[in-house]
Protein backbone atom coordinates (compact mmCIF):
# COMPACT_ATOMS: atom_id res chain seq x y z
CA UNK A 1 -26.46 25.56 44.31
CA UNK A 2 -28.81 25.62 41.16
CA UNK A 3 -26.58 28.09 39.38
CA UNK A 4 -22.90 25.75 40.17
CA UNK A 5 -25.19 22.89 38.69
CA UNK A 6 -26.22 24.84 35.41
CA UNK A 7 -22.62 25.92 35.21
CA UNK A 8 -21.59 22.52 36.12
CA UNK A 9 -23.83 21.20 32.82
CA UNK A 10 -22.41 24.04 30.71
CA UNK A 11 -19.21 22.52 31.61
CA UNK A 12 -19.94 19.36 30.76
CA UNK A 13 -21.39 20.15 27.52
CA UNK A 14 -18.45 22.27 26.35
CA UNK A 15 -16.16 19.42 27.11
CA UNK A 16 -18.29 16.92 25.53
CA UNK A 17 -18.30 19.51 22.67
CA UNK A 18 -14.31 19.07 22.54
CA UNK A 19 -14.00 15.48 23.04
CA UNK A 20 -16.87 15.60 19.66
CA UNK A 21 -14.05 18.10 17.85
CA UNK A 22 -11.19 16.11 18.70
CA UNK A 23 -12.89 13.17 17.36
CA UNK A 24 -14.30 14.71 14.18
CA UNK A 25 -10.83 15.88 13.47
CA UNK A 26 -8.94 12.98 14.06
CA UNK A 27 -11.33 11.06 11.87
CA UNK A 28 -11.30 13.58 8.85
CA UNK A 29 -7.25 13.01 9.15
CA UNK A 30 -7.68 9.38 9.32
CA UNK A 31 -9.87 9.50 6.13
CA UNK A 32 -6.95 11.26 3.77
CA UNK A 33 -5.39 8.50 4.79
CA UNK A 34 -5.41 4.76 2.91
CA UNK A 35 -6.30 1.93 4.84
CA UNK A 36 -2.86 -0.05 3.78
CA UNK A 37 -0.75 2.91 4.90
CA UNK A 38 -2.92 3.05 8.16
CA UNK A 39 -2.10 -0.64 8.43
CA UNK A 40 1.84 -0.32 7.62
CA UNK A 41 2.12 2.18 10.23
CA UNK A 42 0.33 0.46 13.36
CA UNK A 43 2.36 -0.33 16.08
CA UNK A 44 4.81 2.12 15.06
CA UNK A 45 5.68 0.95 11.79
CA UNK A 46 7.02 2.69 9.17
CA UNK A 47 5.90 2.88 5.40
CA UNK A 48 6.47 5.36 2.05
CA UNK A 49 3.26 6.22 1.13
CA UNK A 50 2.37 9.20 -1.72
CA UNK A 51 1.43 12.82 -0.29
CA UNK A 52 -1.29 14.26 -2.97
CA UNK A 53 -1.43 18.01 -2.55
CA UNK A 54 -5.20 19.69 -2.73
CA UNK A 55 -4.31 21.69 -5.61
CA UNK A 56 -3.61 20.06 -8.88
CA UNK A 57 -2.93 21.85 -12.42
CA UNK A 58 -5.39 22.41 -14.73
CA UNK A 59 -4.59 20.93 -18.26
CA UNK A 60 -7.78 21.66 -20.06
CA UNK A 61 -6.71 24.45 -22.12
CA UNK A 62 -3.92 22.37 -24.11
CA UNK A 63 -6.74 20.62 -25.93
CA UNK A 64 -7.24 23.60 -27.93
CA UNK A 65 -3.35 23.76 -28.92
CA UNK A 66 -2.41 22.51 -32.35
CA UNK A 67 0.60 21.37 -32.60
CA UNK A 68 2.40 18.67 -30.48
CA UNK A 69 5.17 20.76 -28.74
CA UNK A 70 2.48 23.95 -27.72
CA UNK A 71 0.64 20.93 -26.05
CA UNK A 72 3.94 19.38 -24.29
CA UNK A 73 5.44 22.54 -23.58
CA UNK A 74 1.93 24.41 -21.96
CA UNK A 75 1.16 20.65 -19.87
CA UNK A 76 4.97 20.26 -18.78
CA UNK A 77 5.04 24.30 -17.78
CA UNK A 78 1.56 24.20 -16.01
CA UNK A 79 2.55 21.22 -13.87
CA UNK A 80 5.85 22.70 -12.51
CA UNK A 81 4.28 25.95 -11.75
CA UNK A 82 1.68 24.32 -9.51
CA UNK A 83 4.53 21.69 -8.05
CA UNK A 84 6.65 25.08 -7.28
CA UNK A 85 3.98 26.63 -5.78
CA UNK A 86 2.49 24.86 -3.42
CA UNK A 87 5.09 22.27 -2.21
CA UNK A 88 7.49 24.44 -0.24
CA UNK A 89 6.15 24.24 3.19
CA UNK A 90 5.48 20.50 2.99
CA UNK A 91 8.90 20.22 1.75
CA UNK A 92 10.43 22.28 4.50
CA UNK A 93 8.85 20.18 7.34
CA UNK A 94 9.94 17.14 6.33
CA UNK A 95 13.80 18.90 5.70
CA UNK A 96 13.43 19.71 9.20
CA UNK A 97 12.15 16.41 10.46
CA UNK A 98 14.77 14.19 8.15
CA UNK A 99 12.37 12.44 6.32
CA UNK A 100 13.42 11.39 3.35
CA UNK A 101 11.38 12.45 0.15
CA UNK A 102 10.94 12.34 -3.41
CA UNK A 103 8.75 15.58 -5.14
CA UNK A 104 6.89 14.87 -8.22
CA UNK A 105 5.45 17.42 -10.57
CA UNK A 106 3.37 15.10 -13.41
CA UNK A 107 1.47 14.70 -10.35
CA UNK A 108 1.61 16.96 -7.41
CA UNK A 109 2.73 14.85 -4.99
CA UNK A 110 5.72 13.89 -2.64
CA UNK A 111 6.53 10.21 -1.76
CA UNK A 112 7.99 10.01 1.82
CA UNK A 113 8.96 7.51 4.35
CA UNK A 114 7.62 7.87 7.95
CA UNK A 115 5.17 6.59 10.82
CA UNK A 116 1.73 7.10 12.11
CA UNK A 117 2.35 10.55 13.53
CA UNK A 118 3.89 11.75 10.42
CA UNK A 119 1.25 10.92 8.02
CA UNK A 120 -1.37 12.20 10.51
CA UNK A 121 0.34 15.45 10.44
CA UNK A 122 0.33 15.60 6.86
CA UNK A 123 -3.40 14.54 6.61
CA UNK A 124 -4.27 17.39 8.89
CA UNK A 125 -2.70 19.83 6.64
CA UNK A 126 -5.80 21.74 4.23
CA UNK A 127 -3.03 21.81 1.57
CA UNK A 128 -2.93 17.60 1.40
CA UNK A 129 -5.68 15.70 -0.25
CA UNK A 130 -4.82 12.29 0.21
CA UNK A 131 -2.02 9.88 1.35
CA UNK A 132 -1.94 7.12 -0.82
CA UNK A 133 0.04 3.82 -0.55
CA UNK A 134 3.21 3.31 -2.80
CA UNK A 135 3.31 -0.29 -2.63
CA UNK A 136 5.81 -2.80 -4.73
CA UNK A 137 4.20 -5.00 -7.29
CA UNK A 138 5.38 -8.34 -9.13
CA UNK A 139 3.17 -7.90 -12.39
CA UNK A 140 2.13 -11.09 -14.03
CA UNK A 141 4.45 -11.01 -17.43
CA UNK A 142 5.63 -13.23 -19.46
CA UNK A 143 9.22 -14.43 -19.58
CA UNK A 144 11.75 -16.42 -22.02
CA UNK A 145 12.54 -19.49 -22.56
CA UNK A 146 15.00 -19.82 -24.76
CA UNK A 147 15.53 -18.30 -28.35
CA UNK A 148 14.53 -19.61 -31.38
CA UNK A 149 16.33 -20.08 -34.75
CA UNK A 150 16.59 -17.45 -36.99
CA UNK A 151 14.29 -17.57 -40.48
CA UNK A 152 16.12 -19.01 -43.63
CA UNK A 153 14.41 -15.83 -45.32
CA UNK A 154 12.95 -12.11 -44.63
CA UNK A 155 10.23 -13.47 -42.34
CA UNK A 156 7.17 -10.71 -41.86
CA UNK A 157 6.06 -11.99 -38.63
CA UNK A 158 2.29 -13.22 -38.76
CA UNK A 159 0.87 -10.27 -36.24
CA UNK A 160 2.71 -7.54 -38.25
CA UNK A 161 0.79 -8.93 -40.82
CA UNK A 162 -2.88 -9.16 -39.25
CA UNK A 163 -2.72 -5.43 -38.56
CA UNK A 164 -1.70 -4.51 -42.45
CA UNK A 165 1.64 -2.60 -41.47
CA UNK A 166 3.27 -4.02 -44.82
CA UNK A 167 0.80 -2.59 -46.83
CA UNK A 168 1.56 0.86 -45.35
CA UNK A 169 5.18 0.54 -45.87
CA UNK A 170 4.04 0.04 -49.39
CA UNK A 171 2.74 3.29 -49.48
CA UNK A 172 6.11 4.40 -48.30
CA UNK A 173 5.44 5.14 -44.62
CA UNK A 174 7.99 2.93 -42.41
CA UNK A 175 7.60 5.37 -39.04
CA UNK A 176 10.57 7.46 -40.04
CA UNK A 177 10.57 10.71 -38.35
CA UNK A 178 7.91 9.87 -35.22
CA UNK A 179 9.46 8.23 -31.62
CA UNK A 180 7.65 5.50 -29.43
CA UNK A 181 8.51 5.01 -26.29
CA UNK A 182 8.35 1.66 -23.57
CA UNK A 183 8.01 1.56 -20.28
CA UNK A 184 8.57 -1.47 -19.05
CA UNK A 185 11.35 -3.59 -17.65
CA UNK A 186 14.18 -1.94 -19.43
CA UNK A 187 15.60 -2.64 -22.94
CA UNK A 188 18.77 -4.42 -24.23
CA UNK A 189 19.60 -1.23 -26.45
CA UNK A 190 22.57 -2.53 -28.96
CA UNK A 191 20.24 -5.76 -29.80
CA UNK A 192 20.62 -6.43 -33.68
CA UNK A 193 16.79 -5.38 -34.21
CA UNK A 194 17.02 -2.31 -32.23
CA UNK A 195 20.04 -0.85 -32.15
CA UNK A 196 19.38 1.15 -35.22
CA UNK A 197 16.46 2.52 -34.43
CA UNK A 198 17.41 3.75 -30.82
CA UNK A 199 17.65 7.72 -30.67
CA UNK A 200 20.58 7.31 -28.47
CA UNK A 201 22.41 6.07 -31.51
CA UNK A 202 23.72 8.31 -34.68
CA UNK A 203 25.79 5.24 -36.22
CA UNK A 204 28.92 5.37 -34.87
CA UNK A 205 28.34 6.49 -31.11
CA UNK A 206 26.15 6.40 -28.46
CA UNK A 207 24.06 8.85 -26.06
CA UNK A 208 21.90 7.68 -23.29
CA UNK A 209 20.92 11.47 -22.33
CA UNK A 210 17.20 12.07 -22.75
CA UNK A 211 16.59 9.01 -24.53
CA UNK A 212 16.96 6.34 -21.37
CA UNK A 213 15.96 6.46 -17.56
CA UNK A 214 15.71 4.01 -14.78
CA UNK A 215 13.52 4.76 -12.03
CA UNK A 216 13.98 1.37 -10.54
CA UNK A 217 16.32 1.58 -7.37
CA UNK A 218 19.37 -0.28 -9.67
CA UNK A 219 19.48 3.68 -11.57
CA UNK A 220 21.50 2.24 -14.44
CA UNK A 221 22.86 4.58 -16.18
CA UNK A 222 22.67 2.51 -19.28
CA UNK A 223 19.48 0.76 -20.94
CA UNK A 224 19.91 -3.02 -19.79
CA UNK A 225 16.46 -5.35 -19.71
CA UNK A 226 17.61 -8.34 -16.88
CA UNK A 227 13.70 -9.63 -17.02
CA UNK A 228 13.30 -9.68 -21.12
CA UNK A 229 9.62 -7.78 -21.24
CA UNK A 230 10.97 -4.55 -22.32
CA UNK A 231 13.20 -5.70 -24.71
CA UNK A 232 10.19 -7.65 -26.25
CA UNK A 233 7.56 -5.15 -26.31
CA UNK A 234 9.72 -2.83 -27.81
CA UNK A 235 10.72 -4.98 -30.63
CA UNK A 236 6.68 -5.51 -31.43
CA UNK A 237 6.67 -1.08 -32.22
CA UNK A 238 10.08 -1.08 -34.35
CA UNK A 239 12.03 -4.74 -34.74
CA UNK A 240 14.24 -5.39 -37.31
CA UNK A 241 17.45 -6.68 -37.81
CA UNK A 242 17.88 -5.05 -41.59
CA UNK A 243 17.65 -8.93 -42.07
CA UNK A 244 15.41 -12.02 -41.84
CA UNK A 245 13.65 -10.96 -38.57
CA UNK A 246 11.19 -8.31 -39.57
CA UNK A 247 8.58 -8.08 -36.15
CA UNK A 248 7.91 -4.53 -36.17
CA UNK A 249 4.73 -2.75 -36.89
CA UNK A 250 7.01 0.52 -37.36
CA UNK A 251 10.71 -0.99 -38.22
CA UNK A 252 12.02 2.98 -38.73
CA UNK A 253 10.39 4.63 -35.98
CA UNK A 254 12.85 5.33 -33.45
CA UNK A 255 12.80 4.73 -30.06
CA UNK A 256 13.49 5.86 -26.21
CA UNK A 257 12.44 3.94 -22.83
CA UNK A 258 12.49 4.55 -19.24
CA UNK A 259 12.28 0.84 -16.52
CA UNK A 260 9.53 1.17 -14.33
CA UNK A 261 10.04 -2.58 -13.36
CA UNK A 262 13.14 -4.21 -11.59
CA UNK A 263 14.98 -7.97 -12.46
CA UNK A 264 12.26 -9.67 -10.90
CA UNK A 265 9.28 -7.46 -12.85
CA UNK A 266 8.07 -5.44 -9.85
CA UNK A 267 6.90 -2.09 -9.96
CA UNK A 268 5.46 0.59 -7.69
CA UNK A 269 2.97 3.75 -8.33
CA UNK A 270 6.24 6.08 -7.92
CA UNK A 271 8.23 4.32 -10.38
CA UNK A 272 5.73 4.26 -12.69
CA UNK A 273 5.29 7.60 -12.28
CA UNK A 274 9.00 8.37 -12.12
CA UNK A 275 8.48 7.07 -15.95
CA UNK A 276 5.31 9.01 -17.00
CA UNK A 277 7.33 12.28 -15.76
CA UNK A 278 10.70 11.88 -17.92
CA UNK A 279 8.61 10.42 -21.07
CA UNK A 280 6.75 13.74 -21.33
CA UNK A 281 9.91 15.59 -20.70
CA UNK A 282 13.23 13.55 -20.99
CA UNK A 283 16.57 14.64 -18.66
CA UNK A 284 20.13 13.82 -19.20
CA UNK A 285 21.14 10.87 -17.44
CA UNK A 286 21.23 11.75 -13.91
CA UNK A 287 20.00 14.82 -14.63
CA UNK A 288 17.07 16.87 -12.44
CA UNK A 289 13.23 16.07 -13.90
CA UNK A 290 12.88 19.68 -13.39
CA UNK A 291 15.11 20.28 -16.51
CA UNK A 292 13.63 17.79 -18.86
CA UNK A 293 12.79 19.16 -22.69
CA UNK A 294 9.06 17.87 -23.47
CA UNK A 295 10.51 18.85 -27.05
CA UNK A 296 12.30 15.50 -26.75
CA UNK A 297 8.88 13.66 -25.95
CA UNK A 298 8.30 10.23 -27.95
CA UNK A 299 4.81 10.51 -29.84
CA UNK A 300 3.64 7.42 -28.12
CA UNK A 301 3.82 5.32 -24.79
CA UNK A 302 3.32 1.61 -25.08
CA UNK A 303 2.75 0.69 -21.40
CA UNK A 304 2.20 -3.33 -21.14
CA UNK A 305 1.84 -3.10 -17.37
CA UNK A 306 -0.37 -2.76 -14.59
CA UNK A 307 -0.75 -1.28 -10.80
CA UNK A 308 -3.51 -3.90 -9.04
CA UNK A 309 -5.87 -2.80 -6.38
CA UNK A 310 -5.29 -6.04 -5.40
CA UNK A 311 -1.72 -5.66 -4.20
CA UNK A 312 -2.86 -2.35 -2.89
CA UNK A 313 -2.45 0.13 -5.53
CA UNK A 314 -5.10 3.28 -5.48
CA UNK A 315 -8.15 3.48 -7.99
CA UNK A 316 -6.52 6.90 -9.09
CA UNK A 317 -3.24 6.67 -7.86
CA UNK A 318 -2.00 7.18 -11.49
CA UNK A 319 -4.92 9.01 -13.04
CA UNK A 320 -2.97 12.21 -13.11
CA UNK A 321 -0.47 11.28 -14.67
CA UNK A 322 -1.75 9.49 -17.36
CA UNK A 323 -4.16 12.79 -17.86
CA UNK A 324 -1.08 14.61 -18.49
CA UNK A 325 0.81 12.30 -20.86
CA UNK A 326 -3.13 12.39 -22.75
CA UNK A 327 -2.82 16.28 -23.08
CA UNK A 328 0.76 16.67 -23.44
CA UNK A 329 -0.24 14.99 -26.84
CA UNK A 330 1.29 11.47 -26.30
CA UNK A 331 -0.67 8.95 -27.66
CA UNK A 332 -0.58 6.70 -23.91
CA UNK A 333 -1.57 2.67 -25.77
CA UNK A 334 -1.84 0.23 -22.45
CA UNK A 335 -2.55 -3.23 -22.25
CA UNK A 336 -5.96 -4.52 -20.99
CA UNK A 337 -5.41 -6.94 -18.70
CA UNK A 338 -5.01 -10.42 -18.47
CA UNK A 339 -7.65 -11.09 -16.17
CA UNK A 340 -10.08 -12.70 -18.44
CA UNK A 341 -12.48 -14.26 -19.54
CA UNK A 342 -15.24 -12.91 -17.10
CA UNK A 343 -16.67 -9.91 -18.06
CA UNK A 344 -15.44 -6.27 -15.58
CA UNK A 345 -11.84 -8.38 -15.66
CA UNK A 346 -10.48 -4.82 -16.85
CA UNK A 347 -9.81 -3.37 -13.52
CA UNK A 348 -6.46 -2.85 -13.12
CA UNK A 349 -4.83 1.02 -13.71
CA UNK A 350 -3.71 2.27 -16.00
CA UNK A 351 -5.89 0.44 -18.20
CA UNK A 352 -9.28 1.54 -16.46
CA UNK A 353 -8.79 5.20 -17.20
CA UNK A 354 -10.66 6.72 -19.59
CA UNK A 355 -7.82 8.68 -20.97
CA UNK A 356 -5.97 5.31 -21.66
CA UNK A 357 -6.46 3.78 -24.90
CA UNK A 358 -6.85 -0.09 -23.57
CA UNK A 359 -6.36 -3.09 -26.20
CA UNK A 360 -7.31 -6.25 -25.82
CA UNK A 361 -5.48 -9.49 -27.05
CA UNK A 362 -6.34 -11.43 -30.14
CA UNK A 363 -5.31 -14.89 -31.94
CA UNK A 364 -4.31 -15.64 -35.42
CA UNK A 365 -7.66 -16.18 -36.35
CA UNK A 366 -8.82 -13.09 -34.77
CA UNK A 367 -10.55 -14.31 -31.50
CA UNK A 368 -10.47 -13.09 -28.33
CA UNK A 369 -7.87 -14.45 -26.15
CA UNK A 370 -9.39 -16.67 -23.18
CA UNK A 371 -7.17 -14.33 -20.97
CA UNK A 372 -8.07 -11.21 -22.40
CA UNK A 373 -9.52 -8.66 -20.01
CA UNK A 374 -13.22 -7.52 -21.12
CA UNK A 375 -14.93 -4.36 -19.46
CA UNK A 376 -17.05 -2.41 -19.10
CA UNK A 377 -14.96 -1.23 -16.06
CA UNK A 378 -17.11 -1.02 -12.69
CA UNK A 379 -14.15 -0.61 -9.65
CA UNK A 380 -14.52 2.94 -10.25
CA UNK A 381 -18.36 3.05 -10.85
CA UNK A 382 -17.71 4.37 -14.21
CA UNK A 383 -19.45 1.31 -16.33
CA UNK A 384 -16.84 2.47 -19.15
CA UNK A 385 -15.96 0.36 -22.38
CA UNK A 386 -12.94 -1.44 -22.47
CA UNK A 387 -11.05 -2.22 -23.86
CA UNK A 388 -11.02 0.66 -27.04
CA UNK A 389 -8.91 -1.59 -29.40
CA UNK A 390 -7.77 -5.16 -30.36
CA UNK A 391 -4.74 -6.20 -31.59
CA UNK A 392 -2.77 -9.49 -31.73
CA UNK A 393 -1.82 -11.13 -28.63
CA UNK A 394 -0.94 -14.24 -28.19
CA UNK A 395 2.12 -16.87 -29.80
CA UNK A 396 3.53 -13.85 -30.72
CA UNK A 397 7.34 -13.50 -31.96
CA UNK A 398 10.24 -10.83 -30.98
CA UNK A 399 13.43 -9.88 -29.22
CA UNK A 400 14.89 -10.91 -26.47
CA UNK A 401 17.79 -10.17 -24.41
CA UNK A 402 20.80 -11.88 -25.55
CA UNK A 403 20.46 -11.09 -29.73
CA UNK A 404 17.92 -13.52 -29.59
CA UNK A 405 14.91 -14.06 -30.58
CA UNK A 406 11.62 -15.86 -29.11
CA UNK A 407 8.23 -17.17 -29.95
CA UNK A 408 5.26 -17.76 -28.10
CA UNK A 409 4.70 -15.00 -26.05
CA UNK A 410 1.06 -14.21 -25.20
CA UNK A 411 -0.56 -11.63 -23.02
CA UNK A 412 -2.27 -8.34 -23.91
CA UNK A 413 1.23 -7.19 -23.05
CA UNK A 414 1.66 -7.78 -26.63
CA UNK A 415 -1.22 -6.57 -28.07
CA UNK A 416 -0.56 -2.93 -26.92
CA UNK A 417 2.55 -2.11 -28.65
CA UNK A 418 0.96 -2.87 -32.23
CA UNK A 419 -1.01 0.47 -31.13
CA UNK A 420 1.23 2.08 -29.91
CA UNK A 421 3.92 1.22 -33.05
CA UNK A 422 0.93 1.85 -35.04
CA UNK A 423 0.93 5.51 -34.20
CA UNK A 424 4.06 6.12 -35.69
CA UNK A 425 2.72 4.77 -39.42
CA UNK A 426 -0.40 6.72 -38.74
CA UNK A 427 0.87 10.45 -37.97
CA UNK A 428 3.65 9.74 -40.29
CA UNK A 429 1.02 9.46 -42.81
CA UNK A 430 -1.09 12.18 -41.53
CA UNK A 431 0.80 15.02 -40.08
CA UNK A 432 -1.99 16.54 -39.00
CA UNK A 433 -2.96 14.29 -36.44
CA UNK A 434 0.33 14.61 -34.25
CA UNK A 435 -0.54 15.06 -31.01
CA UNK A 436 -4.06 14.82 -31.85
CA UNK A 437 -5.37 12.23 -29.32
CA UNK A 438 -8.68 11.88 -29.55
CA UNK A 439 -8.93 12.56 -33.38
CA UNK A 440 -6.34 9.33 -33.60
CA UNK A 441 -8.61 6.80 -31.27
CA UNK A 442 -11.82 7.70 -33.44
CA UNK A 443 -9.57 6.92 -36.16
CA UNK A 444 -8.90 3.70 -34.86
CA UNK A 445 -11.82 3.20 -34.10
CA UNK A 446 -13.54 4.05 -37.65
CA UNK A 447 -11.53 1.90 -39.76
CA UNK A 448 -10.68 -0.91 -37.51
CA UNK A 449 -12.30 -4.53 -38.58
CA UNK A 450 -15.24 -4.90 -36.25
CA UNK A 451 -15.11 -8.13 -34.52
CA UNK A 452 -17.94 -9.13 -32.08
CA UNK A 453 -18.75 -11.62 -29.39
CA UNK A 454 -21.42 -14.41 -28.03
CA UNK A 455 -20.31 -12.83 -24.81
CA UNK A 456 -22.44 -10.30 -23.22
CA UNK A 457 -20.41 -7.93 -21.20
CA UNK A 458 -22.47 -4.96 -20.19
CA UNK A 459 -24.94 -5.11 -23.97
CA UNK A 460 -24.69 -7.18 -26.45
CA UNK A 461 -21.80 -8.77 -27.81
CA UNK A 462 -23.01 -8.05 -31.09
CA UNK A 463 -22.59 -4.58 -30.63
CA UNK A 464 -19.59 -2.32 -32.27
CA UNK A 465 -18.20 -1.08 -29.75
CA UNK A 466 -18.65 -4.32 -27.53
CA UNK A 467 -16.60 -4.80 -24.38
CA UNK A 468 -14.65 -7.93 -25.51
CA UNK A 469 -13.22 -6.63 -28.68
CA UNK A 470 -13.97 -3.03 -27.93
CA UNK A 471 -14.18 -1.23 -32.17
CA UNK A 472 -12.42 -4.64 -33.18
CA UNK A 473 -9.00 -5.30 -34.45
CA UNK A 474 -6.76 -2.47 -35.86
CA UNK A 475 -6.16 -1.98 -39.43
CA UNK A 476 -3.16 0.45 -40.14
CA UNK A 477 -3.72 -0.17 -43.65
CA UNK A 478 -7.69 1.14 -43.44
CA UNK A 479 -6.20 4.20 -41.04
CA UNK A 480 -3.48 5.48 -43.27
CA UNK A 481 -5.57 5.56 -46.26
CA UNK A 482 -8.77 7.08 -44.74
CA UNK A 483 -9.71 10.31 -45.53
């Protein structure tokens, strides 16, 4: 009888020991996965959500690269080698399970569509990281209102001004040769300030192939802008109309752009990925991303958007990528936030990362903007500086859909692409910089007019850097002609 009871506790013990497994397990699962994907897919709902394999590529040796293309073609060749790799069996199971599926390599990651039991599956996997949620967001941006009338005379719009761009194109530097890029909301391509300037366009026809993609659901195979932001932003890097309306920091830079944002200005992580992925190698129209040339890259991304936590978008959901368009030696310019005027308002991605360079919004009389985000950043626990840069932001004047033109746009949405434009005056100038990131910030950052604050945002305002104005406001001028 004493023996059947010690083999009765043994018993117990070893099932108690199960249960204690069972539990552990299902709770390491449950931790892969995010709490708004757990939510989506209670009750048996259904929800896409963004498988992040284990293994990710290391980029680290294309910072000692040289030139531009060795960095783009090592980053671009790295990140398909791991995607090819490692994705295959995750790939098969959900072939064999229908579930439908879009592969990624910028990142290495699959967005799918299924229930509970699927992403538990996946969580349990050693090969899967995380499952992240791929939720749709409205940004914030501004919108027209109706067009203005056109100047009696070559009008150098104030903001192309307050950064010194005419002064470089004194010195004979315009942007020819370099290639900035928008992702945005689309672009009206054949406006009158653009349409010479798009790479798509030799002068007497048109190619959308490697110069245009739409990762919006619409997939049109042609650029079209139905919300206005892209249209605008680009303007700010290279507008003009060979005419009265000069509002270009870089008037003959050309230009490329891929929509991350629908009609109504929403977004999600995967189309903004979608974006990153053909910007640092571009694809025919409907072509495979798998073929893009990152010989085609643009030299710089203006990105005047942002993925909220708040709406349910991951800390690092997009960290990757922008680490890759950082290394493939794409200068990656994104706009702050306009979230201020509290200080740790920047706290939206892209513009948190530390590989973004983040620029805040000023006025004509170089203050901040009241909305202006200010740092330092603290949802990741990084206490960073943000933003880097400064740059005009608000009444602000450019194109808009229609062959029109509009003033009084304000945001930090238009702040960005004077950096971003600004690149293309600056390695223009300097050949040796191209594709030199960091050597291009501390440029920035070096000859930029150092603006400080009352405001006390993690130091003192009266610092240089400061996180209000971060180095100040950019002086192209200053950078061209620096040694």
């Amino acid at each position: 009888m004493k023996l059947l009871r010690v083999l009765g506790c043994a018993l117990l013990f070893m099932l108690a020991g199960v249960l204690l497994l069972t539990r552990t397990i299902s709770s390491t699962q449950t931790e892969k996965i995010s709490v708004r994907v757990l939510n989506e897919t209670a009750n048996g709902g259904s929800t896409e959500a963004l498988v992040v394999l284990a293994e990710q590529a290391d980029l680290s040796p294309a910072s000692a690269l040289q030139s531009k293309s060795a960095k783009g073609r090592y980053v671009v060749n790295a990140l398909r080698a791991v995607a090819d790799r490692t994705q295959g069996p995750i790939l098969e199971l959900l072939r064999q399970r229908g579930v439908p599926y879009q592969a990624f390599y910028i990142v290495n990651m699959i967005k799918v569509t299924g229930n509970r039991a699927l992403m538990e599956d996946l969580a349990a996997r050693s090969d899967v990281a995380q499952i992240d949620a791929n939720p749709h967001v409205r940004a914030a941006l501004p919108q027209p209102t109706g067009f203005d009338l056109a100047p009696a005379a070559p009008n150098i719009e104030w903001n192309v001004k307050q950064v010194k761009a005419p002064q470089v194109w004194k010195l004979g530097f315009h942007g020819e040769g370099m290639v900035v890029a928008g992702a945005d909301t689309g672009v009206q391509w054949d406006h009158p300030a653009l349409k010479k300037q798009y790479r798509g366009w030799d002068g007497h026809q048109v190619d959308h192939d490697y110069n245009w993609h739409d990762a919006t659901p619409e997939h049109s195979p042609t650029p079209v802008d139905p919300f206005g932001h892209g249209t605008f932003t680009v303007s700010q890097m290279v507008g003009y109309d060979g005419g009265n309306n000069v509002i270009g920091v870089a008037p003959r830079a050309q230009w490329i752009a891929c929509r991350n944002m629908d009609a109504n200005g929403t977004g999600s992580p995967t189309s903004y990925t979608e974006c990153f992925e053909f910007l640092i190698a571009p694809y025919p129209v409907g072509g495979n991303p798998r073929d893009g040339d990152p010989t085609k890259a643009p030299d710089s991304i203006n990105n005047s958007w942002g993925c909220p936590q708040s709406e349910g978008c991951s800390t690092n959901t997009l960290l990757k990528a922008v680490n890759a368009v950082r290394a493939a030696g794409i200068f990656p310019a994104m706009a702050a936030g306009n979230s201020g005027s509290g200080c740790s308002s920047v706290d939206t991605p892209p513009a948190i990362y530390a590989a973004a360079v983040s620029v805040g919004a000023t006025d004509s009389a170089n203050r901040i903007a009241s909305f202006s985000s200010r740092g330092p950043v603290t949802v990741d626990g990084s206490n960073r500086l943000k933003p880097e840069l400064s740059a005009p932001g608000e009444g602000i004047r450019g194109a808009v859909p229609g062959n029109g033109y509009e003033s009084g746009w304000s945001g930090t949405s238009m702040a960005a692409p004077h950096v971003a434009g600004g690149v293309a005056l600056i390695w223009q100038a300097k050949p040796g910089l191209v594709g030199q990131i960091t050597p291009t910030e501390k440029l920035y950052a070096k000859t930029a007019q150092h603006l400080t604050s009352s405001q006390n945002c993690g130091g003192s305002g009266q610092n240089i850097p400061n996180n209000v104005f971060g180095y100040g406001l950019i002086n192209l001028y200053n950078a061209v002609k620096a040694p």
